[in-house]
C-alpha atoms as a PDB file:
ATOM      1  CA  UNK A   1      31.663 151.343 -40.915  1.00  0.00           C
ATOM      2  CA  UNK A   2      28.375 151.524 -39.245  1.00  0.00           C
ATOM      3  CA  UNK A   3      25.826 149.645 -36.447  1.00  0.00           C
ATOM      4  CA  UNK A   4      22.385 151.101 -36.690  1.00  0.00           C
ATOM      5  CA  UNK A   5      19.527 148.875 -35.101  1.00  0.00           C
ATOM      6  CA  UNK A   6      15.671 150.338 -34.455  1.00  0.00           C
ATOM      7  CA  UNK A   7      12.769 147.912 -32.899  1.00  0.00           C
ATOM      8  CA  UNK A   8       9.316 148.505 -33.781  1.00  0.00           C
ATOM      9  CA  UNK A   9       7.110 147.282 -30.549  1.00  0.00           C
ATOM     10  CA  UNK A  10       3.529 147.060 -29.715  1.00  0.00           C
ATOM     11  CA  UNK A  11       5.189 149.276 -26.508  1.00  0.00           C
ATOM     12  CA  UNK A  12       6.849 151.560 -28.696  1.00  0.00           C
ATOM     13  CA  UNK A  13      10.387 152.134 -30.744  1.00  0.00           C
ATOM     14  CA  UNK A  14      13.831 151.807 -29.267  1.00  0.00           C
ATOM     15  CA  UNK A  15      16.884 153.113 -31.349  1.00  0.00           C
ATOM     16  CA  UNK A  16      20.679 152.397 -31.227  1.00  0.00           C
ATOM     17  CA  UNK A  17      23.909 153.469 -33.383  1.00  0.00           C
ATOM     18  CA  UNK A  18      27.551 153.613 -33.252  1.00  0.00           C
ATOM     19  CA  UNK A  19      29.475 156.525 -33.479  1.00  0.00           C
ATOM     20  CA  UNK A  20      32.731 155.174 -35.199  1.00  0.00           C
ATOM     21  CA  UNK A  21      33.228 155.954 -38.785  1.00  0.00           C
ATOM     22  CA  UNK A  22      35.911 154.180 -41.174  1.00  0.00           C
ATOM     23  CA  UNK A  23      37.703 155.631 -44.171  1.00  0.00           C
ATOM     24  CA  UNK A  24      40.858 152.886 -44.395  1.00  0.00           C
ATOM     25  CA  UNK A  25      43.053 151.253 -41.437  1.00  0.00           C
ATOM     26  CA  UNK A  26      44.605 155.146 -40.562  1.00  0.00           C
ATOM     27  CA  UNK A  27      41.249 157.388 -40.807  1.00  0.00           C
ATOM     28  CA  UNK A  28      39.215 156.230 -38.309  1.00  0.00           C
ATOM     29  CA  UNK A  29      36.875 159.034 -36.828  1.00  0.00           C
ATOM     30  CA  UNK A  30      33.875 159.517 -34.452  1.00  0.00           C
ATOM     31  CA  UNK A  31      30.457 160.868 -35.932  1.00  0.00           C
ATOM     32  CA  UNK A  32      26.803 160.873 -34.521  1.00  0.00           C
ATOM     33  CA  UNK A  33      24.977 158.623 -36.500  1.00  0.00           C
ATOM     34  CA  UNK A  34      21.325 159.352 -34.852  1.00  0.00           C
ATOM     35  CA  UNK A  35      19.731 162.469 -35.018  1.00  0.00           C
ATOM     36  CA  UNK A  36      16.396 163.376 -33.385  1.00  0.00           C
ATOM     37  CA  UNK A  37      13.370 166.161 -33.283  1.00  0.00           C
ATOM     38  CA  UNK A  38      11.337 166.272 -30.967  1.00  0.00           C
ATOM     39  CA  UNK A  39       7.870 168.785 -30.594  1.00  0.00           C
ATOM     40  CA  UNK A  40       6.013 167.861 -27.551  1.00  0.00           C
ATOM     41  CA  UNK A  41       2.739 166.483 -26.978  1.00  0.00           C
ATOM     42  CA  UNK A  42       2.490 166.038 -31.246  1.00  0.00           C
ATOM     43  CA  UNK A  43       5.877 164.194 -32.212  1.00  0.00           C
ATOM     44  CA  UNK A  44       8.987 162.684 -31.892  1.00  0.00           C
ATOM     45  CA  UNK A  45      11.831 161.627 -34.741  1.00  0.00           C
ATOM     46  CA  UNK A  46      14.509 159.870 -34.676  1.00  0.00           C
ATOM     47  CA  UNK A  47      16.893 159.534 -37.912  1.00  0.00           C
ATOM     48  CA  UNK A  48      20.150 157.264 -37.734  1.00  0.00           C
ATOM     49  CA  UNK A  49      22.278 156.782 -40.945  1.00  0.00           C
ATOM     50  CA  UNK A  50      24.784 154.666 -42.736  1.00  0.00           C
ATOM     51  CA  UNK A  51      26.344 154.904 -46.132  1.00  0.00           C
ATOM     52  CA  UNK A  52      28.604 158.017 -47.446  1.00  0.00           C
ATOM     53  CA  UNK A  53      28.926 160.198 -44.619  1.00  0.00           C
ATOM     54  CA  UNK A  54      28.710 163.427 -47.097  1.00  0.00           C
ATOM     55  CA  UNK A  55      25.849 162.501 -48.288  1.00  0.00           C
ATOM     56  CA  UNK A  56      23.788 161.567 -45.204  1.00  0.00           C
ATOM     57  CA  UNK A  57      25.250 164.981 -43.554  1.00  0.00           C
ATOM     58  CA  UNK A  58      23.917 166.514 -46.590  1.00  0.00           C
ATOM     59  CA  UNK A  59      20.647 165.106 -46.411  1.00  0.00           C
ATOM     60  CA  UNK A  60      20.292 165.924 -42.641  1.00  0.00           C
ATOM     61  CA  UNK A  61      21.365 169.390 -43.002  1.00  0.00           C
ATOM     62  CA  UNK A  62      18.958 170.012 -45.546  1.00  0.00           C
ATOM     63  CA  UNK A  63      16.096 168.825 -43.510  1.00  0.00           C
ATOM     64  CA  UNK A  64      16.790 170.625 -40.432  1.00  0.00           C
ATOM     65  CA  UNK A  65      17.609 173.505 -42.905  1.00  0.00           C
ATOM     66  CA  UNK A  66      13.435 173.275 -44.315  1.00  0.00           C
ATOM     67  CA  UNK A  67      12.461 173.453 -40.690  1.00  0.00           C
ATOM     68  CA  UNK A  68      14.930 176.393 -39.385  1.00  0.00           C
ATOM     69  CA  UNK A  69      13.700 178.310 -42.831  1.00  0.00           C
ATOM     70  CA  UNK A  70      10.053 177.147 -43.964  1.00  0.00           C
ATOM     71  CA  UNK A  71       8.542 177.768 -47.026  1.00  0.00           C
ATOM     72  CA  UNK A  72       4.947 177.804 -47.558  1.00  0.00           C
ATOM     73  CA  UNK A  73       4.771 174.993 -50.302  1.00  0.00           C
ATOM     74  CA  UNK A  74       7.918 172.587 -48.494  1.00  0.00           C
ATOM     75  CA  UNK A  75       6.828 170.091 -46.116  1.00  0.00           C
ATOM     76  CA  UNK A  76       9.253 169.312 -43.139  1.00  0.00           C
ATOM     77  CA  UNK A  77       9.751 167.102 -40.364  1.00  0.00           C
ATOM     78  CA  UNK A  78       7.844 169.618 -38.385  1.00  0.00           C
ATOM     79  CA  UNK A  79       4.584 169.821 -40.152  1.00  0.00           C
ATOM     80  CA  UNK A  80       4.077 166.654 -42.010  1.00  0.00           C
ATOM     81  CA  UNK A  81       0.967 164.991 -41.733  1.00  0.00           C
ATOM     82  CA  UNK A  82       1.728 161.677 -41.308  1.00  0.00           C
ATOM     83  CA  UNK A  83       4.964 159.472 -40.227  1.00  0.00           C
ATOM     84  CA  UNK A  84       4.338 158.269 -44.200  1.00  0.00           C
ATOM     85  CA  UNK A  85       4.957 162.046 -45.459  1.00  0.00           C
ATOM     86  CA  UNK A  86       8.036 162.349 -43.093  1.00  0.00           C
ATOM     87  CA  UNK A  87       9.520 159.056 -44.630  1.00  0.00           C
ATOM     88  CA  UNK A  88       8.497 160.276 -48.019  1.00  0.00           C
ATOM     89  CA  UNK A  89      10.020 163.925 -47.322  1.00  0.00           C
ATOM     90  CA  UNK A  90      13.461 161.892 -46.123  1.00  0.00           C
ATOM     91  CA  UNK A  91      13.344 159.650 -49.556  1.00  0.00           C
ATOM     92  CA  UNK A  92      13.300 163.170 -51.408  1.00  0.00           C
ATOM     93  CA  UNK A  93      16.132 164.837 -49.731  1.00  0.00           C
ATOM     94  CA  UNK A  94      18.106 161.720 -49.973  1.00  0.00           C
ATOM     95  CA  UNK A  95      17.181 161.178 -54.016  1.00  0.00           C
ATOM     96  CA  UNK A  96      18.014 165.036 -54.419  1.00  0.00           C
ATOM     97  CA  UNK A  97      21.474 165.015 -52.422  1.00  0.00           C
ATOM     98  CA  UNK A  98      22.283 162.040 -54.265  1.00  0.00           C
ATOM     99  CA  UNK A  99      21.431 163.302 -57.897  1.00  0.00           C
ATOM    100  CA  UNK A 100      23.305 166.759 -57.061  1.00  0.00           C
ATOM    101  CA  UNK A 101      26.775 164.607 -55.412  1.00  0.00           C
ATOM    102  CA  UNK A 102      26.471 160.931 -56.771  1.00  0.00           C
ATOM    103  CA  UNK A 103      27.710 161.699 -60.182  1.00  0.00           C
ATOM    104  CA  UNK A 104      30.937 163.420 -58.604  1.00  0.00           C
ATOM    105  CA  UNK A 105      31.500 160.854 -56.250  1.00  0.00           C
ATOM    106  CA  UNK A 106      30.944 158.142 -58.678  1.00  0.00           C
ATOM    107  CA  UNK A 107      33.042 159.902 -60.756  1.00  0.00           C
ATOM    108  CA  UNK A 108      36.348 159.878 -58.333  1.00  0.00           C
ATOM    109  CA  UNK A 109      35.804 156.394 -57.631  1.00  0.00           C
ATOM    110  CA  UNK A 110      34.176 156.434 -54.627  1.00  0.00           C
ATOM    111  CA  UNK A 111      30.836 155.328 -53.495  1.00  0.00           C
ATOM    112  CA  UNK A 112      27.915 157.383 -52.403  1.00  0.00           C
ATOM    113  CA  UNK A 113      25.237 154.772 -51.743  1.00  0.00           C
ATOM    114  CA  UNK A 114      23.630 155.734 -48.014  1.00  0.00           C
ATOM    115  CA  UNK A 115      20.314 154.479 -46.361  1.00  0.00           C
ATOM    116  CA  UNK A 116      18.397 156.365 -43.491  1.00  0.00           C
ATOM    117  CA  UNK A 117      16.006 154.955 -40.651  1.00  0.00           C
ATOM    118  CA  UNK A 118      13.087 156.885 -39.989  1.00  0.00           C
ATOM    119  CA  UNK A 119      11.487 156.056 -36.454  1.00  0.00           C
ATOM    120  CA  UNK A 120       8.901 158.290 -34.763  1.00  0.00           C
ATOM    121  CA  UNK A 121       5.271 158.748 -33.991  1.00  0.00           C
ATOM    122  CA  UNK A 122       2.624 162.050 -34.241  1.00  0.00           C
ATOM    123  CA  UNK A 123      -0.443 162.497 -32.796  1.00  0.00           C
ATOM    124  CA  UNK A 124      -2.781 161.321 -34.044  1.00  0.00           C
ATOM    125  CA  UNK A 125      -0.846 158.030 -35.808  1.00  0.00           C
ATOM    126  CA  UNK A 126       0.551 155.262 -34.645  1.00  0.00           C
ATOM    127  CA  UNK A 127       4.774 154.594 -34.148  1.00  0.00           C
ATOM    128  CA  UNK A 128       5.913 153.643 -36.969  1.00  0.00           C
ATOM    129  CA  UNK A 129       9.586 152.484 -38.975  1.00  0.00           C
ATOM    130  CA  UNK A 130      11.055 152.864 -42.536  1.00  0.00           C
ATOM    131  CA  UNK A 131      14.086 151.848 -43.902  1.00  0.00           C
ATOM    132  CA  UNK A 132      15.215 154.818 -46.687  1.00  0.00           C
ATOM    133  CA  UNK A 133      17.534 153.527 -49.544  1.00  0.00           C
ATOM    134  CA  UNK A 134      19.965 155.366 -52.211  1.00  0.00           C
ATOM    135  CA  UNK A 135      17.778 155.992 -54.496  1.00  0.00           C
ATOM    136  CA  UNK A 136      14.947 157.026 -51.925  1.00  0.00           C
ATOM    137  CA  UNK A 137      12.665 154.498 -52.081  1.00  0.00           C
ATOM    138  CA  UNK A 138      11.834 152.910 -48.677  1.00  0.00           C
ATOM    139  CA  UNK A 139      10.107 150.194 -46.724  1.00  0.00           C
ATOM    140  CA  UNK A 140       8.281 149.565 -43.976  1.00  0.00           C
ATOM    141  CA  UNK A 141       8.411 147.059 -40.728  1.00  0.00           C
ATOM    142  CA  UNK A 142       5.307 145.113 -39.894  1.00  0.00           C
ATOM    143  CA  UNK A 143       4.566 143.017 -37.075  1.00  0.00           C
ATOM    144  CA  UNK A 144       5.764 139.887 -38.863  1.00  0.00           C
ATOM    145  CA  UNK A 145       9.500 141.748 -39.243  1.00  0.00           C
ATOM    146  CA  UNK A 146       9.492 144.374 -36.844  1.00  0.00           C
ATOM    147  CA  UNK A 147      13.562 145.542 -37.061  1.00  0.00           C
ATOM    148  CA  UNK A 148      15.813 147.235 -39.032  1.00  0.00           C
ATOM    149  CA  UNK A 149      19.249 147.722 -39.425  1.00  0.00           C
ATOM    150  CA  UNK A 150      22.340 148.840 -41.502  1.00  0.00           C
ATOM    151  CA  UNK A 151      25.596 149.160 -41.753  1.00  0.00           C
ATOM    152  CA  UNK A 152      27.572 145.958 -40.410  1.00  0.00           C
ATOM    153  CA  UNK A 153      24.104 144.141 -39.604  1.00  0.00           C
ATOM    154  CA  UNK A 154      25.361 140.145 -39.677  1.00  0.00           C
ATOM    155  CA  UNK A 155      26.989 140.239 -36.241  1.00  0.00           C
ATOM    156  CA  UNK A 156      23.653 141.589 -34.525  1.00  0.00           C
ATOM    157  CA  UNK A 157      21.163 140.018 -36.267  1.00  0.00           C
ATOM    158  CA  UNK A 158      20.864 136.404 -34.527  1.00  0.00           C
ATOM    159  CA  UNK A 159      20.195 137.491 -31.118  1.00  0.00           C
ATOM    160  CA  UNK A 160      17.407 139.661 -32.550  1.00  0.00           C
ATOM    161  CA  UNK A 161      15.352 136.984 -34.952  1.00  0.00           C
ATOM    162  CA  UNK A 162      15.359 134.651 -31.878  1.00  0.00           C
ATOM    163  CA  UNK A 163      14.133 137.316 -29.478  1.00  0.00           C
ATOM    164  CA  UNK A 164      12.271 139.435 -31.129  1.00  0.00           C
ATOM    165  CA  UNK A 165       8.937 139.748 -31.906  1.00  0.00           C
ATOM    166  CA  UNK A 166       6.591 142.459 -32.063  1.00  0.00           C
ATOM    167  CA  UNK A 167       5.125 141.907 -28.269  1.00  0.00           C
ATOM    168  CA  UNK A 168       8.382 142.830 -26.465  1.00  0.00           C
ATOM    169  CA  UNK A 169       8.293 144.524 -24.037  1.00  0.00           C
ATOM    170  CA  UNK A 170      10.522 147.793 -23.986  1.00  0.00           C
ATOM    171  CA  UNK A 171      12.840 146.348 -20.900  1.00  0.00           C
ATOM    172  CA  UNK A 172      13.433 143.220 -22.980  1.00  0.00           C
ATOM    173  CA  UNK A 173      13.701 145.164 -26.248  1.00  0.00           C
ATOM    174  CA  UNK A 174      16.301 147.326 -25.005  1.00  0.00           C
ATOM    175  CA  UNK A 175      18.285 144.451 -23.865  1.00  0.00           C
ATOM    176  CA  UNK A 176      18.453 142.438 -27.042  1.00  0.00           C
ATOM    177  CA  UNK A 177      19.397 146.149 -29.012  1.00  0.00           C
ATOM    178  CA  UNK A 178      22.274 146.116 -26.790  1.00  0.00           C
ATOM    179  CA  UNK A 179      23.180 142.623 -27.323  1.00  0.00           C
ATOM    180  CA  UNK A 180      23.267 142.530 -31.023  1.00  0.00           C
ATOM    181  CA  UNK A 181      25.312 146.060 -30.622  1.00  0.00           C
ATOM    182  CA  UNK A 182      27.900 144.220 -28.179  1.00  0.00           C
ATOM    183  CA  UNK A 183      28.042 141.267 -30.397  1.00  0.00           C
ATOM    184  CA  UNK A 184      28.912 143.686 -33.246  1.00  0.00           C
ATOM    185  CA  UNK A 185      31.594 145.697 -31.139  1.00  0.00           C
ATOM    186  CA  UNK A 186      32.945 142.376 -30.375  1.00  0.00           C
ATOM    187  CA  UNK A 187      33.463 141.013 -34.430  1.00  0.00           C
ATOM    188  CA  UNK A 188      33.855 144.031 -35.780  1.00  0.00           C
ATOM    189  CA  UNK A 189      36.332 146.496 -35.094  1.00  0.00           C
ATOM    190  CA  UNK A 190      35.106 149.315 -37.883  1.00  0.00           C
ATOM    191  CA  UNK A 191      31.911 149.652 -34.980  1.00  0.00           C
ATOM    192  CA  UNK A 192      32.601 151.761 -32.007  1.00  0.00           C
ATOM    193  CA  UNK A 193      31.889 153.012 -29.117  1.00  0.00           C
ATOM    194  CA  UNK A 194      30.324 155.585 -27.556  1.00  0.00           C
ATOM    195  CA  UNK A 195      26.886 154.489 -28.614  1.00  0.00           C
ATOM    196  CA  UNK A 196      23.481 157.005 -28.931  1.00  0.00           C
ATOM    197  CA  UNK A 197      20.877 155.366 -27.340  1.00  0.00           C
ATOM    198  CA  UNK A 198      17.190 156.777 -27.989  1.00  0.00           C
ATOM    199  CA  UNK A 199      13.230 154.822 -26.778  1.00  0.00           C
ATOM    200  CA  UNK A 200      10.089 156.418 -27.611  1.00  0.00           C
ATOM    201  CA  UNK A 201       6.979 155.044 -25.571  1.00  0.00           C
ATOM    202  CA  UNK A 202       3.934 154.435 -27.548  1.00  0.00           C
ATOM    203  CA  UNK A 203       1.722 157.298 -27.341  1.00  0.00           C
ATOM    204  CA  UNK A 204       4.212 159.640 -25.436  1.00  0.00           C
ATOM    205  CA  UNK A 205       4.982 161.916 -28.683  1.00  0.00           C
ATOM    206  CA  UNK A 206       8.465 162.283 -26.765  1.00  0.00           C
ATOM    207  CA  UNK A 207      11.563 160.775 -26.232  1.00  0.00           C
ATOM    208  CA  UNK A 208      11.615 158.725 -22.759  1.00  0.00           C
ATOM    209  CA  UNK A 209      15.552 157.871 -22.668  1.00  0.00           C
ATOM    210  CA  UNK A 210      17.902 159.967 -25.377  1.00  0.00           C
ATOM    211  CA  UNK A 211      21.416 159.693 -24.616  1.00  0.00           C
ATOM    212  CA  UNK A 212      24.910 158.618 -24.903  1.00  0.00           C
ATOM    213  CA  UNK A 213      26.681 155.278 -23.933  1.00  0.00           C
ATOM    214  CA  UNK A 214      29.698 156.289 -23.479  1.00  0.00           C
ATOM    215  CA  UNK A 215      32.977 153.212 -23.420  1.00  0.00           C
ATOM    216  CA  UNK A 216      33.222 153.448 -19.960  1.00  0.00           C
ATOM    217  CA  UNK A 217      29.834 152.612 -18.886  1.00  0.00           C
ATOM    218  CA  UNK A 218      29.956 150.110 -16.171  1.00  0.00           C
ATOM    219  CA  UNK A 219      26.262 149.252 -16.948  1.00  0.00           C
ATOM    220  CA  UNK A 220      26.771 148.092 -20.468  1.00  0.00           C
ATOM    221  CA  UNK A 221      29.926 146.394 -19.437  1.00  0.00           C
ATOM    222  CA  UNK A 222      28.234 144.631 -16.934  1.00  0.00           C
ATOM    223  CA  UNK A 223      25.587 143.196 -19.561  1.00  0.00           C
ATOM    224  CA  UNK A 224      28.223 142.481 -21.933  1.00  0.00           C
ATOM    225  CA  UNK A 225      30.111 140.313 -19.421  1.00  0.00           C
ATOM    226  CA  UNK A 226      26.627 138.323 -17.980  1.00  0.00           C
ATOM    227  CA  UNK A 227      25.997 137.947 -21.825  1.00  0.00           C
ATOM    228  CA  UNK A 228      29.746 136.427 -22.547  1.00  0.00           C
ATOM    229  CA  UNK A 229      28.925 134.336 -19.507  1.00  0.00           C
ATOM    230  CA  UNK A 230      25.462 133.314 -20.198  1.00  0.00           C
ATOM    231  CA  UNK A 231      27.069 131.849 -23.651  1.00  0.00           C
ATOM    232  CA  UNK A 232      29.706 130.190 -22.561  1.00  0.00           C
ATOM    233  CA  UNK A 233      26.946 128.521 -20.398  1.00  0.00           C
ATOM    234  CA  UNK A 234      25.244 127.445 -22.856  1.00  0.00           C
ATOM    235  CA  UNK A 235      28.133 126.172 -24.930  1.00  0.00           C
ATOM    236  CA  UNK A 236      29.434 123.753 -21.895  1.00  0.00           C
ATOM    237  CA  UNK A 237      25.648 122.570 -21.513  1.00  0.00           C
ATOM    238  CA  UNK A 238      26.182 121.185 -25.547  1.00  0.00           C
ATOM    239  CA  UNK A 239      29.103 120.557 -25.980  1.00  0.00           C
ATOM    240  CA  UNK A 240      28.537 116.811 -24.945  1.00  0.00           C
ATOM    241  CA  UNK A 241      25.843 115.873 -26.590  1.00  0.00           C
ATOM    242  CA  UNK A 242      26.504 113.665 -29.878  1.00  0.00           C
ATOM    243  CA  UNK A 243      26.063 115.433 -33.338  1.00  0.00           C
ATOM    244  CA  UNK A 244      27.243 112.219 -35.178  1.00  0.00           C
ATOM    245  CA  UNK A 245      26.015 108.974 -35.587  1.00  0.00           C
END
């Protein structure tokens, strides 16, 4: 399975994923799930992906494919316009690897449904985040909803609608990421360590952190702990107070 979680702040984007891929009980493997681009001083893109890992490989190496070969009438990550024409460029790669390998797929009894986030900024634009389905189609956060994720979302979504909002800072925006991620690792044993780790300052058309967590980080194990700590806290401060008449 799969933890992908992306903020969209007024201070800029922060991105997180898994690495741990699950096929059945004895076919467990480790993938990258986030994949980023990055021209400076006019943009920065970040991908992370869910869903049929065939297809989403498919779709990413036909992307990175436009950009390593252009072609005068193909629009790729590297010269799109807008952050809108990079999402829109995403929902045609997907649609297209999924019209040339669904049928199969579908066919052998297996399932190729995938989605995509998009996160990034260009000059010129503001940072922005889309959420890329099967069928290509996508949606964008506002201020009002300002996260997405996929993959096994229920586990880290609490910590995030009661956090959350689309004046966070970066420091604090990072922390809750991690924090629905832990919670995940913690209920959900198709999620896995190491974890990529990617922020993107508003404005900087570059990536300020991009790199791996890896399960041995004494960091992320120290949040982890404060956080199992700081809930069973809260717990004891509760548990005495009457919920019935």
């Amino acid at each position: 399975m799969t933890y992908c979680v992306a903020l969209k702040l007024k201070a800029g984007l922060i991105m997180l994923s898994d690495t741990r891929t699950n096929a059945g009980i004895d076919n467990v493997s480790q993938f990258t799930k986030m994949f980023t681009w990055q021209w400076p001083d006019d943009r920065a893109i970040c991908l992370m992906t869910s869903g049929n890992l065939s297809i989403t490989q498919s779709v990413i190496s036909l992307l990175q494919d436009n950009i390593d070969n252009p072609k005068p009438d193909i629009k790729t990550l590297q010269n799109a316009e807008t952050m809108y024409q990079v999402a829109e460029i995403v929902g045609d790669a997907m649609k297209y690897v999924q019209g040339r390998f669904g049928p199969g797929i579908g066919a052998a009894g297996e399932d190729s449904s995938a989605s995509i986030i998009i996160s990034g900024q260009r000059i010129g634009g503001i940072p922005r985040l889309f959420l890329v389905y099967t069928s290509g189609n996508f949606i964008e956060t506002t201020p009002d909803t300002c996260f997405f994720q996929i993959g096994e979302h229920k586990y880290g979504k609490p910590i995030l609608d009661r956090v959350i909002n689309y004046d966070t800072s970066i420091e604090d925006g990072v922390i809750a990421a991690l924090l629905s991620m832990d919670s995940t690792l913690r209920s959900n044993l198709s999620v896995g360590m190491p974890l990529d780790f990617a922020v993107i300052r508003t404005d900087t058309y570059r990536f300020e952190v991009k790199k791996r967590i890896e399960a041995d980080d004494e960091s992320f194990h120290q949040l982890s702990h404060a956080w199992s700590d700081a809930l069973k806290s809260g717990f004891n401060q509760v548990r005495g107070m009457s919920v019935y008449p």
